[in-house]
C-alpha atoms as a PDB file:
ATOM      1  CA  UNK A   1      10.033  10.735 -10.731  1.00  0.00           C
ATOM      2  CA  UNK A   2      11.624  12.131 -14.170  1.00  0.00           C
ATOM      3  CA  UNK A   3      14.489   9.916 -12.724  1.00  0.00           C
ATOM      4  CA  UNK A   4      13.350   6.828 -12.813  1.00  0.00           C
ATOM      5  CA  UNK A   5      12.761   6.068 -16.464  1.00  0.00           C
ATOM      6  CA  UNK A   6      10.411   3.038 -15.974  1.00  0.00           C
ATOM      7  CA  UNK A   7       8.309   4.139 -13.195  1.00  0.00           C
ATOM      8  CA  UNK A   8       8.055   7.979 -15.300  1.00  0.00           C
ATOM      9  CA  UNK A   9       6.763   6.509 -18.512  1.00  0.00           C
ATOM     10  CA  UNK A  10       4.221   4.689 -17.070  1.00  0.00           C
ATOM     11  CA  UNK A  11       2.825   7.449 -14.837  1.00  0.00           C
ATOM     12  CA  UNK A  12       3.636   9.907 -17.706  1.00  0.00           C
ATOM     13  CA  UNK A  13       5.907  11.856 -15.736  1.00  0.00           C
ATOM     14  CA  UNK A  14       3.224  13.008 -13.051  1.00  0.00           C
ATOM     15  CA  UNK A  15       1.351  11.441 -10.291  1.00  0.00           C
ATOM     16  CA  UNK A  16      -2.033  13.041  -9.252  1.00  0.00           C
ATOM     17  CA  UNK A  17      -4.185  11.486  -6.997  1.00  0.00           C
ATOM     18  CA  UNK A  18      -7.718  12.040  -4.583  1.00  0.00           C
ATOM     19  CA  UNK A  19      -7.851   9.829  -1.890  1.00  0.00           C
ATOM     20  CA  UNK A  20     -11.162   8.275  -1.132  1.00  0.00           C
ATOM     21  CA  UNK A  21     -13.078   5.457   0.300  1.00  0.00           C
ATOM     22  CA  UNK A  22     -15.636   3.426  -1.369  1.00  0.00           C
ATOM     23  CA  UNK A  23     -18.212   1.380   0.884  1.00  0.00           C
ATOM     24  CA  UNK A  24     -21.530   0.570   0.067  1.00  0.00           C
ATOM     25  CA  UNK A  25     -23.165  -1.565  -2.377  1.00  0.00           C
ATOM     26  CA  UNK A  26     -22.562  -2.187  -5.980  1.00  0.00           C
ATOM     27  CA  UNK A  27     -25.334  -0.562  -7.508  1.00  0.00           C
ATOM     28  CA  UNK A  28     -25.071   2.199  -4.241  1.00  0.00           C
ATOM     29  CA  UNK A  29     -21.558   2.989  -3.523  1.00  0.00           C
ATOM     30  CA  UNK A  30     -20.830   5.939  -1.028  1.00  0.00           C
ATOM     31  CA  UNK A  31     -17.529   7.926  -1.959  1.00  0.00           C
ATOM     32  CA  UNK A  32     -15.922   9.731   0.914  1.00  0.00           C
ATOM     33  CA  UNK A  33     -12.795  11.102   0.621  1.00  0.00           C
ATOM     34  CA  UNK A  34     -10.015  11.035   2.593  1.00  0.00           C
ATOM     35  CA  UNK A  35      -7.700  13.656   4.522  1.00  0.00           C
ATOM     36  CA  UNK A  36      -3.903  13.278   3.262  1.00  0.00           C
ATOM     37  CA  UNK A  37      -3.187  12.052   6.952  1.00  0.00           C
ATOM     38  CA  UNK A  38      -5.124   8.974   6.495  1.00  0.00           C
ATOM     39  CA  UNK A  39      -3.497   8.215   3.221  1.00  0.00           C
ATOM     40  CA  UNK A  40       0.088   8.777   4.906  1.00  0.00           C
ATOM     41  CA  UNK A  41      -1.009   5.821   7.775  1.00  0.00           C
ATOM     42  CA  UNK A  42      -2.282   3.513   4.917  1.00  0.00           C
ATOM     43  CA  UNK A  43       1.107   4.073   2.809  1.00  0.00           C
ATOM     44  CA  UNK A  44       3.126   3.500   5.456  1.00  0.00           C
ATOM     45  CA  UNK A  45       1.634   0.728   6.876  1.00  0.00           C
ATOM     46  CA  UNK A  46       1.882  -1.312   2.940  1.00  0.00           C
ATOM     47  CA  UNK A  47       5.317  -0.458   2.825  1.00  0.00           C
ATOM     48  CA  UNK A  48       5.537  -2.429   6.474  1.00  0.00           C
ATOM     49  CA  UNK A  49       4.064  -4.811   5.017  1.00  0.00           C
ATOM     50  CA  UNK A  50       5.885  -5.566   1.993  1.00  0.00           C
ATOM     51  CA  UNK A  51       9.350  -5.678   3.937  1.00  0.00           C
ATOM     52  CA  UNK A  52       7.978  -7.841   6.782  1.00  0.00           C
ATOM     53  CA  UNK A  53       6.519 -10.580   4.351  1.00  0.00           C
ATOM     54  CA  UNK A  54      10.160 -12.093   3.756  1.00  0.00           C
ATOM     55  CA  UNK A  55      10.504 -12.844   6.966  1.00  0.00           C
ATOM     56  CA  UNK A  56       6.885 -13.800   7.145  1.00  0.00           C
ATOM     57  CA  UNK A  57       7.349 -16.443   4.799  1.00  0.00           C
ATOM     58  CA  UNK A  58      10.833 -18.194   5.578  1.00  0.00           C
ATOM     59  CA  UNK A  59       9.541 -17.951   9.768  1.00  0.00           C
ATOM     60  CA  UNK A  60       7.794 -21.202   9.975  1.00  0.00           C
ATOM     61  CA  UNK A  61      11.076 -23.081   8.761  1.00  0.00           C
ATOM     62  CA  UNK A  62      13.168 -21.350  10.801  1.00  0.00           C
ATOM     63  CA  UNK A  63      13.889 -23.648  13.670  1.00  0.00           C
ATOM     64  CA  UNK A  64      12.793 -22.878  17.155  1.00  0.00           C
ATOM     65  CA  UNK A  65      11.181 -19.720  15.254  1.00  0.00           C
ATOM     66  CA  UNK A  66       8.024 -18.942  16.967  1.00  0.00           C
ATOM     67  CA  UNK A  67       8.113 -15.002  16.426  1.00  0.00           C
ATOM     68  CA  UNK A  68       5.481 -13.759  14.512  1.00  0.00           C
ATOM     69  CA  UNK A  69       6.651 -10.809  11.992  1.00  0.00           C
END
């Protein structure tokens, strides 16, 4: 990351991180966290995300577009 200037000096030139889950209530929450394999599925599946929602978005005026991204 020490070479990308932006993304270092907001993150300070490391990135640590625990994955967990938070469910319950408010004033109850349950933490549990999370194996690194879980994390890796949830990554990956953002990052599909993000590229598919271009094509998401200009679908419905494609014409004879019925494909759902």
């Amino acid at each position: 990351m020490s070479r990308i200037p932006v993304i270092s000096g907001i993150l300070g030139g490391q990135l640590v991180s625990i994955p967990v889950a938070v469910s319950g209530s408010i004033n109850n929450p349950v933490v549990t966290p999370l194996s690194p394999s879980a994390v890796g599925r949830e990554l990956l599946g953002l990052m599909e995300r993000t590229l598919s929602l271009p094509f998401q978005l200009i679908a419905p005026l494609w014409p004879g577009s019925d494909k759902k991204w």
